[in-house]
C-alpha atoms as a PDB file:
ATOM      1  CA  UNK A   1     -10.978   6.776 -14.244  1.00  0.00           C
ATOM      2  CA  UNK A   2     -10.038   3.466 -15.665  1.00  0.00           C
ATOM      3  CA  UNK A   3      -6.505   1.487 -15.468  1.00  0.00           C
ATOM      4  CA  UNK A   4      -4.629   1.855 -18.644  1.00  0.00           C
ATOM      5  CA  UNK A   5      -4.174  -1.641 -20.021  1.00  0.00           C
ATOM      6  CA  UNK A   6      -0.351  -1.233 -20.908  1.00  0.00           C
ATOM      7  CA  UNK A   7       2.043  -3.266 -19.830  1.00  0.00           C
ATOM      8  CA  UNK A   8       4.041  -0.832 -17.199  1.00  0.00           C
ATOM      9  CA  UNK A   9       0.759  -0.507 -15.863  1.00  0.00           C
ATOM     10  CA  UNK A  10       0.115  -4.299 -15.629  1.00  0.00           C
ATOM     11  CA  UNK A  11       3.366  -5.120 -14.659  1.00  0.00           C
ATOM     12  CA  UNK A  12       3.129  -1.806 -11.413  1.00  0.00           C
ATOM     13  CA  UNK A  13       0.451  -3.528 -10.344  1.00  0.00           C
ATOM     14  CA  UNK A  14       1.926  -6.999 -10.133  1.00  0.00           C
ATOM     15  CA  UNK A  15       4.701  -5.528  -8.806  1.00  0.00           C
ATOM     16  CA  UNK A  16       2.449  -3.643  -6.035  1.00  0.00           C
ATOM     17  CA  UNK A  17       0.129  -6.289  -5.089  1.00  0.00           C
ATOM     18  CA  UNK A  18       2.859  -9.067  -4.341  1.00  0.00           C
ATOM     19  CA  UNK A  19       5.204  -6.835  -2.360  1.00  0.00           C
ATOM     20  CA  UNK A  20       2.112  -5.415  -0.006  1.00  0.00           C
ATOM     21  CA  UNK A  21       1.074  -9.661  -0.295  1.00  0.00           C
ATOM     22  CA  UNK A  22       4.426 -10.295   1.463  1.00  0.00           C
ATOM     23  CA  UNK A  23       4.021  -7.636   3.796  1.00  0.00           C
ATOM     24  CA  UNK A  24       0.745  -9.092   4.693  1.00  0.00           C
ATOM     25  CA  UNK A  25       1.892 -12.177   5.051  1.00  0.00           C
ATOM     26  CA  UNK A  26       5.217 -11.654   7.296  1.00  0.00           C
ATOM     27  CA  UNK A  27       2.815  -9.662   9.547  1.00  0.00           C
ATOM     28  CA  UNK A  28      -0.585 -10.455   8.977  1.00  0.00           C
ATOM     29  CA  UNK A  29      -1.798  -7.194   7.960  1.00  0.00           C
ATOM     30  CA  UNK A  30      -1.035  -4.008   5.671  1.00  0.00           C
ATOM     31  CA  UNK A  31      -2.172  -5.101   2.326  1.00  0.00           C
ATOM     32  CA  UNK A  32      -4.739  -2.749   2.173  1.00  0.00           C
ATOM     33  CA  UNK A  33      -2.990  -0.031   3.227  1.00  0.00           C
ATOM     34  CA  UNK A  34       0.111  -0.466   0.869  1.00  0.00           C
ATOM     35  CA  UNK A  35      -0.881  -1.662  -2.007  1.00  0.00           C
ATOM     36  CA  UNK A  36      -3.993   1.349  -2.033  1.00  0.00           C
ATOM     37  CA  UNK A  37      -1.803   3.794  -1.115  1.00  0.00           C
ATOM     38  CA  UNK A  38       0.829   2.985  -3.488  1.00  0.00           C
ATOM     39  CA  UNK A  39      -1.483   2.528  -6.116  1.00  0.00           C
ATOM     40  CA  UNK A  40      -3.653   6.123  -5.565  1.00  0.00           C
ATOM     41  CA  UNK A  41      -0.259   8.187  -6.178  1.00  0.00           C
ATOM     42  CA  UNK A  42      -0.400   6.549  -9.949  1.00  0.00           C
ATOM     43  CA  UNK A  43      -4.326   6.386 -10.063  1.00  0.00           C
ATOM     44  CA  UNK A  44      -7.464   8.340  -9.117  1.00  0.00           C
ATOM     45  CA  UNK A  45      -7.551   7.450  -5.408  1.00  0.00           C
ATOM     46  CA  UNK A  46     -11.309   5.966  -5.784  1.00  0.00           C
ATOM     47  CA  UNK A  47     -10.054   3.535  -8.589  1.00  0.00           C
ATOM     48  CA  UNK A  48      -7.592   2.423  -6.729  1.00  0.00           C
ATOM     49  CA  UNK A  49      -9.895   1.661  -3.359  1.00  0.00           C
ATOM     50  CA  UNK A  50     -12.195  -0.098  -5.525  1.00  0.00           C
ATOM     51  CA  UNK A  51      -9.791  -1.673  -7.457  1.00  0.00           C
ATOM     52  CA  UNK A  52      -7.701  -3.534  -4.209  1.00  0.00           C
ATOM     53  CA  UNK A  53     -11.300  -4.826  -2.723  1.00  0.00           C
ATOM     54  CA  UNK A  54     -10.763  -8.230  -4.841  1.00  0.00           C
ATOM     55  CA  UNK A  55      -6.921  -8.999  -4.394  1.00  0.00           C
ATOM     56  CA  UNK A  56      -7.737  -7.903  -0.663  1.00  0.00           C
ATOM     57  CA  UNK A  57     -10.222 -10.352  -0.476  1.00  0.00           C
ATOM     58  CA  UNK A  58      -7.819 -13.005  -1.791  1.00  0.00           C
ATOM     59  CA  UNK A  59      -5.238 -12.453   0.915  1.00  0.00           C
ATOM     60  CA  UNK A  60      -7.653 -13.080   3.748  1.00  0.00           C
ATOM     61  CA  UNK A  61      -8.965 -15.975   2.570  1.00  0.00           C
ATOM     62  CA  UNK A  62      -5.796 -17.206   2.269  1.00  0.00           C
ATOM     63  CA  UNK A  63      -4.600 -15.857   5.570  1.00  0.00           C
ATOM     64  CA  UNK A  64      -8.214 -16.938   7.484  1.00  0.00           C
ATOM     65  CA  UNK A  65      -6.685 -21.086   6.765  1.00  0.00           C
ATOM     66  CA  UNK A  66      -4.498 -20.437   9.799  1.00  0.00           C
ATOM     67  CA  UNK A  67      -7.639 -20.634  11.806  1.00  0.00           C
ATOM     68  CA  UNK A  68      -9.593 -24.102  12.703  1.00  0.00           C
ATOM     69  CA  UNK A  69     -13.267 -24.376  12.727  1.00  0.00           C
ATOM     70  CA  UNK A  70     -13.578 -24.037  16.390  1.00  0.00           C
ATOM     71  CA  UNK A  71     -11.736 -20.679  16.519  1.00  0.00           C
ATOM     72  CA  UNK A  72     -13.701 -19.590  13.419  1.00  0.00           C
ATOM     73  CA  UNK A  73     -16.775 -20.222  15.762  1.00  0.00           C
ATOM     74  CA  UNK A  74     -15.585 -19.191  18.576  1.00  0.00           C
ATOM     75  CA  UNK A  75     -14.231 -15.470  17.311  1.00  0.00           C
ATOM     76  CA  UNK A  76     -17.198 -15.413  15.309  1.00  0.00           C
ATOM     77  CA  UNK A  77     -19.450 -15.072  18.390  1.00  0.00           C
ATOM     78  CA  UNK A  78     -16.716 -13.208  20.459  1.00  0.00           C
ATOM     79  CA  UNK A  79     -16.548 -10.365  17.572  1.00  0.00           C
ATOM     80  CA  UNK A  80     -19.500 -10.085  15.980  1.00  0.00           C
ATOM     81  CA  UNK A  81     -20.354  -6.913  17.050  1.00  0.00           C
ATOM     82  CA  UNK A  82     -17.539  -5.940  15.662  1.00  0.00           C
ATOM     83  CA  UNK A  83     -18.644  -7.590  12.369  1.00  0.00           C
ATOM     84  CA  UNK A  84     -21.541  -6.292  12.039  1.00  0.00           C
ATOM     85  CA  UNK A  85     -21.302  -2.668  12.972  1.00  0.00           C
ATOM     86  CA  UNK A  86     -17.902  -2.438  10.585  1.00  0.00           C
ATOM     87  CA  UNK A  87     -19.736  -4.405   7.465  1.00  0.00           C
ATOM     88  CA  UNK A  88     -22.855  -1.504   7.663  1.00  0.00           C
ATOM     89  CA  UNK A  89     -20.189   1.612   8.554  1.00  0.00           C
ATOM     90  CA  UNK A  90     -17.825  -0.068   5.513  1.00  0.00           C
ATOM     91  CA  UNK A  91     -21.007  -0.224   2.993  1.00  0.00           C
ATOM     92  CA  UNK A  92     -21.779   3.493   3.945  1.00  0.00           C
ATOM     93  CA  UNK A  93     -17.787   4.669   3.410  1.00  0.00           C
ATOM     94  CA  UNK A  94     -18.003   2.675  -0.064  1.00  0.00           C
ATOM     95  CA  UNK A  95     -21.119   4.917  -0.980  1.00  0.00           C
ATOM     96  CA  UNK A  96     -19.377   8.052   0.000  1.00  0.00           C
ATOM     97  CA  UNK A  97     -16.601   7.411  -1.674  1.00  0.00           C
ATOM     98  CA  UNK A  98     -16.758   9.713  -4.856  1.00  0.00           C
ATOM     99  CA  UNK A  99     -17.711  12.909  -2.775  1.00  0.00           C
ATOM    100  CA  UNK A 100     -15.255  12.808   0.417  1.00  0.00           C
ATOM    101  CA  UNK A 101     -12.797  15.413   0.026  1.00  0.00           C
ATOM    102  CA  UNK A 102      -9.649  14.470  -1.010  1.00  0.00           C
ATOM    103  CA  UNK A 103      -7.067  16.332   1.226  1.00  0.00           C
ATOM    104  CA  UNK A 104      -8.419  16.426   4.306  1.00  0.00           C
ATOM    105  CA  UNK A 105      -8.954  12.630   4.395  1.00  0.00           C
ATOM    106  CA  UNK A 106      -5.281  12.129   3.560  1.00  0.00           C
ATOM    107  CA  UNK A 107      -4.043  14.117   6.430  1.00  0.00           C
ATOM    108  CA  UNK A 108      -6.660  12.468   8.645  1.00  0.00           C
ATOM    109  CA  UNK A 109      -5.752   8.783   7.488  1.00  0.00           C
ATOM    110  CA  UNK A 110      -2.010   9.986   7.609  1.00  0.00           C
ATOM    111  CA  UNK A 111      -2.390  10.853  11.310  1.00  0.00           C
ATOM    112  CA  UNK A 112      -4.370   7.838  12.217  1.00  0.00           C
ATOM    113  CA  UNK A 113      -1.664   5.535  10.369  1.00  0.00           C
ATOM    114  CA  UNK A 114       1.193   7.196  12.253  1.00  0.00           C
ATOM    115  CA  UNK A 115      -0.947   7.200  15.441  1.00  0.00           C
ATOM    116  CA  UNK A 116      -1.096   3.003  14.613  1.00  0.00           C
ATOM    117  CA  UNK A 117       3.204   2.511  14.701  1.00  0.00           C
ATOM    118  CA  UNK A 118       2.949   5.055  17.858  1.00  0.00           C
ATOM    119  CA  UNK A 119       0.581   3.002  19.755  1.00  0.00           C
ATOM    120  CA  UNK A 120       2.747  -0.180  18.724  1.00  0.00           C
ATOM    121  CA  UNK A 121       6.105   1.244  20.281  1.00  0.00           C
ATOM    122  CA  UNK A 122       6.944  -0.231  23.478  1.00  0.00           C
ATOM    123  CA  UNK A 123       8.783   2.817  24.240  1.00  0.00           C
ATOM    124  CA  UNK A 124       5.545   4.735  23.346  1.00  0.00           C
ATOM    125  CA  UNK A 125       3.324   3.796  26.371  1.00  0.00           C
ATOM    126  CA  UNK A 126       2.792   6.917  28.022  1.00  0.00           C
ATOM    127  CA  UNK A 127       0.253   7.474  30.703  1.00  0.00           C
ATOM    128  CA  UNK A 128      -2.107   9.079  28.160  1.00  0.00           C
ATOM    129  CA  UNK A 129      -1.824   6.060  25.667  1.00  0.00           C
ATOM    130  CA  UNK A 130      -2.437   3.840  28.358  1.00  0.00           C
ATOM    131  CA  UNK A 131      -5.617   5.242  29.529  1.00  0.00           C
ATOM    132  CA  UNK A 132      -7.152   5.859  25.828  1.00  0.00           C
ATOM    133  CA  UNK A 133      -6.127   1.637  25.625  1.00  0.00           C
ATOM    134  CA  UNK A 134      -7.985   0.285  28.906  1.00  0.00           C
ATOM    135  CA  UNK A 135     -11.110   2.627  27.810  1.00  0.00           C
ATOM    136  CA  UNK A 136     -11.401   2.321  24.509  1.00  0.00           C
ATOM    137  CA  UNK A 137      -9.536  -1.390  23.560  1.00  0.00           C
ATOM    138  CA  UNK A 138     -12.053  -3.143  26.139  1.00  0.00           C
ATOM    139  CA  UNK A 139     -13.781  -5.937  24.658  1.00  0.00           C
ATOM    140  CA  UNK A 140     -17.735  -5.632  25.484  1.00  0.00           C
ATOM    141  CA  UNK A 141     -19.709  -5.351  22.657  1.00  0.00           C
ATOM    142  CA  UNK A 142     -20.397  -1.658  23.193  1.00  0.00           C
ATOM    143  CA  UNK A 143     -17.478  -0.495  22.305  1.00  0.00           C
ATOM    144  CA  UNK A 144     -16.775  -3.392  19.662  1.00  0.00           C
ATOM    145  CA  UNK A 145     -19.793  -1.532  17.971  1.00  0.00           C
ATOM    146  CA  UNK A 146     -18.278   1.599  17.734  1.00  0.00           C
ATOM    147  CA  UNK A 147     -15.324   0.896  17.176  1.00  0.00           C
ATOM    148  CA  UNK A 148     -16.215  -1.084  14.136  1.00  0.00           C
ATOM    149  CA  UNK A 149     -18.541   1.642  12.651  1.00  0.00           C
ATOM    150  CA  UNK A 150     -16.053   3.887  12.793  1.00  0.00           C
ATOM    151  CA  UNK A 151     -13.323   1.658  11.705  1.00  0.00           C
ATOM    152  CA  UNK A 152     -15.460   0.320   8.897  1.00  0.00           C
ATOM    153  CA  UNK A 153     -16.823   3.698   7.900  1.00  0.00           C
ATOM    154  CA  UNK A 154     -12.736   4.525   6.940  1.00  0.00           C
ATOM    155  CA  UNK A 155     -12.376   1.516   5.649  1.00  0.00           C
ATOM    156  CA  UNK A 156     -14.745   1.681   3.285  1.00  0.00           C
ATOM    157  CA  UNK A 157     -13.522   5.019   1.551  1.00  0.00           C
ATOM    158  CA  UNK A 158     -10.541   4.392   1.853  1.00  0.00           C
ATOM    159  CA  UNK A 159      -9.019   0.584   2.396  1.00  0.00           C
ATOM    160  CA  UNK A 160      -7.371   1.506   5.325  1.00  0.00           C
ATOM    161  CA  UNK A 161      -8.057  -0.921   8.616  1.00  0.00           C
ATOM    162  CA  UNK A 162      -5.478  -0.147  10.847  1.00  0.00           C
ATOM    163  CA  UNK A 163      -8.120   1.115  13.334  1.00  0.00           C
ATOM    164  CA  UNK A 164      -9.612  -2.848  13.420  1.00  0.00           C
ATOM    165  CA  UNK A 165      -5.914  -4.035  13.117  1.00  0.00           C
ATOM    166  CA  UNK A 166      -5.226  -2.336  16.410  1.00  0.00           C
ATOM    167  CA  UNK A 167      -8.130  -3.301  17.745  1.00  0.00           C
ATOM    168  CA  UNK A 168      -7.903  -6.783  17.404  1.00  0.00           C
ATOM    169  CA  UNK A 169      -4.243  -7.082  18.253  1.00  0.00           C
ATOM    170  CA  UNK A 170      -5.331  -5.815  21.765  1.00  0.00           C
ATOM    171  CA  UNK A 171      -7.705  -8.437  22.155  1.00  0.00           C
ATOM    172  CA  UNK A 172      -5.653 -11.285  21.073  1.00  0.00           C
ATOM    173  CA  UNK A 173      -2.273 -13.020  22.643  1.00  0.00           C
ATOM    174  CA  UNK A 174      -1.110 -15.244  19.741  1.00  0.00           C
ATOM    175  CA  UNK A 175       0.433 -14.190  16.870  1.00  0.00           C
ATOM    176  CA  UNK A 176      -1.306 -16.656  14.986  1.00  0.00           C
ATOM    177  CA  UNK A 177      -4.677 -16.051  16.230  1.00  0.00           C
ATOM    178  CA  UNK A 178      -4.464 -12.119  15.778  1.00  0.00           C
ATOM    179  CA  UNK A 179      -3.145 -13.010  12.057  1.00  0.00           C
ATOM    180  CA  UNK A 180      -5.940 -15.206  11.571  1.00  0.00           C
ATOM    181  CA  UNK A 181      -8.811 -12.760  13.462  1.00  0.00           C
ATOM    182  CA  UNK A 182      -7.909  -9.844  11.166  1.00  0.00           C
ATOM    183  CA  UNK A 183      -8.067 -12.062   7.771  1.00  0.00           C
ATOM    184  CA  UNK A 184     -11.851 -13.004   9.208  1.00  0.00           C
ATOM    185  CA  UNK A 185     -12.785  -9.959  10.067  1.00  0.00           C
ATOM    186  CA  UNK A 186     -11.613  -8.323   6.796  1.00  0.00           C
ATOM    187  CA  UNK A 187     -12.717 -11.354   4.672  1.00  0.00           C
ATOM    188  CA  UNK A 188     -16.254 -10.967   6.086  1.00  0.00           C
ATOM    189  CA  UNK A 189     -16.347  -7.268   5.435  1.00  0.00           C
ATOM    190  CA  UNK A 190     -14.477  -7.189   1.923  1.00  0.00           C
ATOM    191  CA  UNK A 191     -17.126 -10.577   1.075  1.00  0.00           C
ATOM    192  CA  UNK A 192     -20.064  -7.461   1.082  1.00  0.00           C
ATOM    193  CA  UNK A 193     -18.075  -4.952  -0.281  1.00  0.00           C
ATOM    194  CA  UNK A 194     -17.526  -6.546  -3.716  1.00  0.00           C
ATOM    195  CA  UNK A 195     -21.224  -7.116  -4.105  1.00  0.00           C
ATOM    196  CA  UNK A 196     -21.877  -3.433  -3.313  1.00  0.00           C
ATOM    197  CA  UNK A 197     -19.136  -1.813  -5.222  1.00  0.00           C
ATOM    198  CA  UNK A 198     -20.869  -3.552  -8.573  1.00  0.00           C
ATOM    199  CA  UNK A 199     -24.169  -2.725  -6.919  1.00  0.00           C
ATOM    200  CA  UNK A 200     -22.872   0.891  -6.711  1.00  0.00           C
ATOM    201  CA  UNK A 201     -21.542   1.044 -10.069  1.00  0.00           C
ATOM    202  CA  UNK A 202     -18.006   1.835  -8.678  1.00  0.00           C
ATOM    203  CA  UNK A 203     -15.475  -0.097 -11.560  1.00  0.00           C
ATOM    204  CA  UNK A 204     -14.872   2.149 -13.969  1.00  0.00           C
ATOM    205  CA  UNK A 205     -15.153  -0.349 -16.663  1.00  0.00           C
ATOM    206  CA  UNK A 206     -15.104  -4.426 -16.999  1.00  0.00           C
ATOM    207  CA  UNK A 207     -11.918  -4.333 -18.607  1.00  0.00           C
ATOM    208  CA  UNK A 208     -10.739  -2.407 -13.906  1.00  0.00           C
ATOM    209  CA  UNK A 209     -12.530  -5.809 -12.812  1.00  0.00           C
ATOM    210  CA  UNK A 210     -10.991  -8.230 -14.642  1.00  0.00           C
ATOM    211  CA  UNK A 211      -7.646  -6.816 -13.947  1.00  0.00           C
ATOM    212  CA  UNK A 212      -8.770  -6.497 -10.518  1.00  0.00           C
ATOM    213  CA  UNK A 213      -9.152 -10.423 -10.776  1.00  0.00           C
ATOM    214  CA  UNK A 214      -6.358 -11.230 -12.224  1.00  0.00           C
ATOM    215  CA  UNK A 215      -4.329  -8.805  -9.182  1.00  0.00           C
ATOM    216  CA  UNK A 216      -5.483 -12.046  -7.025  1.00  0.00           C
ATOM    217  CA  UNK A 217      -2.540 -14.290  -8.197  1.00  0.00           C
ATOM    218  CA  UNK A 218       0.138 -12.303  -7.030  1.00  0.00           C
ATOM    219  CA  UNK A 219      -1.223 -10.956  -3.911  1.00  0.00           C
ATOM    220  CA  UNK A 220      -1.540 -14.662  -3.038  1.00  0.00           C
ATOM    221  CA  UNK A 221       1.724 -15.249  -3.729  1.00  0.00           C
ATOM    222  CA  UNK A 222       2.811 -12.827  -2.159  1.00  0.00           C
ATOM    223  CA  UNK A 223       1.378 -13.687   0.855  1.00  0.00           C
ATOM    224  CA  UNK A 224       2.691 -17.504   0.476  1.00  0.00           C
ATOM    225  CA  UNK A 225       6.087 -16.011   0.155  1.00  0.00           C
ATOM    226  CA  UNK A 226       5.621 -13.304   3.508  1.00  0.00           C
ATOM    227  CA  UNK A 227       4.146 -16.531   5.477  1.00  0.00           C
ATOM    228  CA  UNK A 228       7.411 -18.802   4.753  1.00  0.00           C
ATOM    229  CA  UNK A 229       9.141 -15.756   6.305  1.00  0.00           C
ATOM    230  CA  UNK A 230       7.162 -15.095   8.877  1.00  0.00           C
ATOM    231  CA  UNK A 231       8.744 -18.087  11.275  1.00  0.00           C
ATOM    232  CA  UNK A 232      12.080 -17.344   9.664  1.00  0.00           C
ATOM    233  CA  UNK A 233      12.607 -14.011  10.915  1.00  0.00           C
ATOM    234  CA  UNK A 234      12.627 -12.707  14.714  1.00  0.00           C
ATOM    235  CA  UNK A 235       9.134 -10.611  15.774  1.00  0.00           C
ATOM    236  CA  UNK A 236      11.322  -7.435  16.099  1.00  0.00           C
ATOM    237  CA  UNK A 237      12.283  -7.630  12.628  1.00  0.00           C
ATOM    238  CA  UNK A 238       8.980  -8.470  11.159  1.00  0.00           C
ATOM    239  CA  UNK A 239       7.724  -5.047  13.407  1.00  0.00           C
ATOM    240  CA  UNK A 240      10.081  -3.067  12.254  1.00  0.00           C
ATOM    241  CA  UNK A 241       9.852  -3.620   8.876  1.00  0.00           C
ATOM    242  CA  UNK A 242       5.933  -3.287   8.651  1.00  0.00           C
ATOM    243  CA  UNK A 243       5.717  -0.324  11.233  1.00  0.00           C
ATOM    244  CA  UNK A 244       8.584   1.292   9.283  1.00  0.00           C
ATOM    245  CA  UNK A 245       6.766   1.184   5.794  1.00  0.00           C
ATOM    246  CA  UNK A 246       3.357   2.567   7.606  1.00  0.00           C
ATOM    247  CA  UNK A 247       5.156   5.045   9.050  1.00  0.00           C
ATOM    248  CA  UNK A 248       6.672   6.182   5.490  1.00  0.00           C
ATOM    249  CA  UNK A 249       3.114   5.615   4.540  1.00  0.00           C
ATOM    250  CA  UNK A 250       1.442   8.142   6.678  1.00  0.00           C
ATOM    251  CA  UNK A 251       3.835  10.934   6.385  1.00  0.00           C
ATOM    252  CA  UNK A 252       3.111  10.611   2.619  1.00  0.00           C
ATOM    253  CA  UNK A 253      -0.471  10.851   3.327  1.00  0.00           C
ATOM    254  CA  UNK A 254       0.174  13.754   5.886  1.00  0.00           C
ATOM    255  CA  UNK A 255       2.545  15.346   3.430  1.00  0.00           C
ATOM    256  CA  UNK A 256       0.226  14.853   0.140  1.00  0.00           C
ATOM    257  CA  UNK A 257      -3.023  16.303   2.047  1.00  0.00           C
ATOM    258  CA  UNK A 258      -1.279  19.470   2.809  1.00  0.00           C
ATOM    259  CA  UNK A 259       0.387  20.207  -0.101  1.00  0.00           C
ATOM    260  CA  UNK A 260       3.840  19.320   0.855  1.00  0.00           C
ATOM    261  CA  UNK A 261       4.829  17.858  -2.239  1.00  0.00           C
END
């Protein structure tokens, strides 16, 4: 289904795109995740995946400038296993897009985005966490290859990378650096996507594309705006804040696949 042209509609999805921008840029991820999910409750949920893969790709390349060339390099050999293996599974998820059922991928990307801010509690690390962590969040290139097929098979239907997010936040020390791995990582994947979305036939229309273009200015400011605040405000704010919105996120997801409301 294509995007009305009217300007509510234009001005929703300014509105949309800048505030998951600032998100994105006070904590270096949740774009996707916002701005899609937001977006599906007023659209068809494929036209809004499709639609967010531009203005997504925007955002990382504008977050990926907080790395230099030597840790562009350098992560680029250190993850690309987990490149590759989420570009195919994300390419695959894009193609099964228009036949995944509906509800039961809501409740499953509800419990895996609530499973996310529950993993990222301090107060959360129970015995059973930890040892799904030190098995599964090890960095050989193994598990960097499932994980990313996996990861990049969700992503792909659905825009939501929290699975990578995670993933890469337990490889990484520096807030910086994990900002600027995730933008890579999703700028390399998204790069593909847009090629294969056309490819696929995907847009509903030109008329979904060029809006989907012109979503790229205010996600970028949006993310200028989140990165002046990011050293302004204390980590436990910025956490709260994004972990807070996922978690109102996910119970919508949860809540929509079953039929709650």
């Amino acid at each position: 289904m294509a995007i009305p042209l009217e300007p509510s509609t234009l001005l929703l999805v300014a509105l949309v795109v800048a505030v998951a921008g600032l998100v994105n840029g006070v904590a270096g991820f949740g774009f996707a995740v916002v701005g899609t999910m937001v977006l599906a409750g007023v659209f068809e949920p494929a036209t809004a995946v499709v639609f967010m893969i531009l203005p997504i790709v925007a955002v990382n390349l504008s977050l990926a400038r907080d790395l230099s060339g030597e840790q562009v390099r350098t992560c680029g050999r250190r993850f690309a296993p987990l490149l590759v293996t989420a570009t195919v599974g994300t390419i695959v998820g894009l193609w099964a897009l228009e036949w995944l059922p509906a509800s039961p991928l809501r409740v499953g990307l509800g419990v895996i985005t609530l499973g996310f801010v529950a993993s990222s509690q301090r107060v959360v690390g129970t015995a059973l966490l930890g040892r799904f962590k030190s098995r599964c969040f090890v960095g050989t290139a193994p598990w960097m290859a499932v994980i990313g097929a996996i990861s990049g098979l969700l992503f792909g239907a659905t825009n939501v990378g929290v699975q990578l997010v995670a993933y890469v936040r337990s490889q990484t020390d520096s807030h910086q650096l994990f900002v600027g791995v995730v933008a890579m990582v999703f700028l390399g994947v998204n790069g593909l996507r847009v090629l294969a979305a056309g490819t696929l036939g995907l847009f509903p229309d030109l008329a979904t594309v060029a809006l989907s273009f012109g979503a790229m200015i205010p996600a970028v400011i949006g993310v200028a705006l989140g990165r002046r605040l990011r050293g302004r405000l204390p980590e436990s704010v910025r956490r709260g804040a994004v972990l807070g919105l996922l978690a109102i996120i996910g119970v919508q997801l949860v809540g929509t696949g079953i039929g709650l409301w």
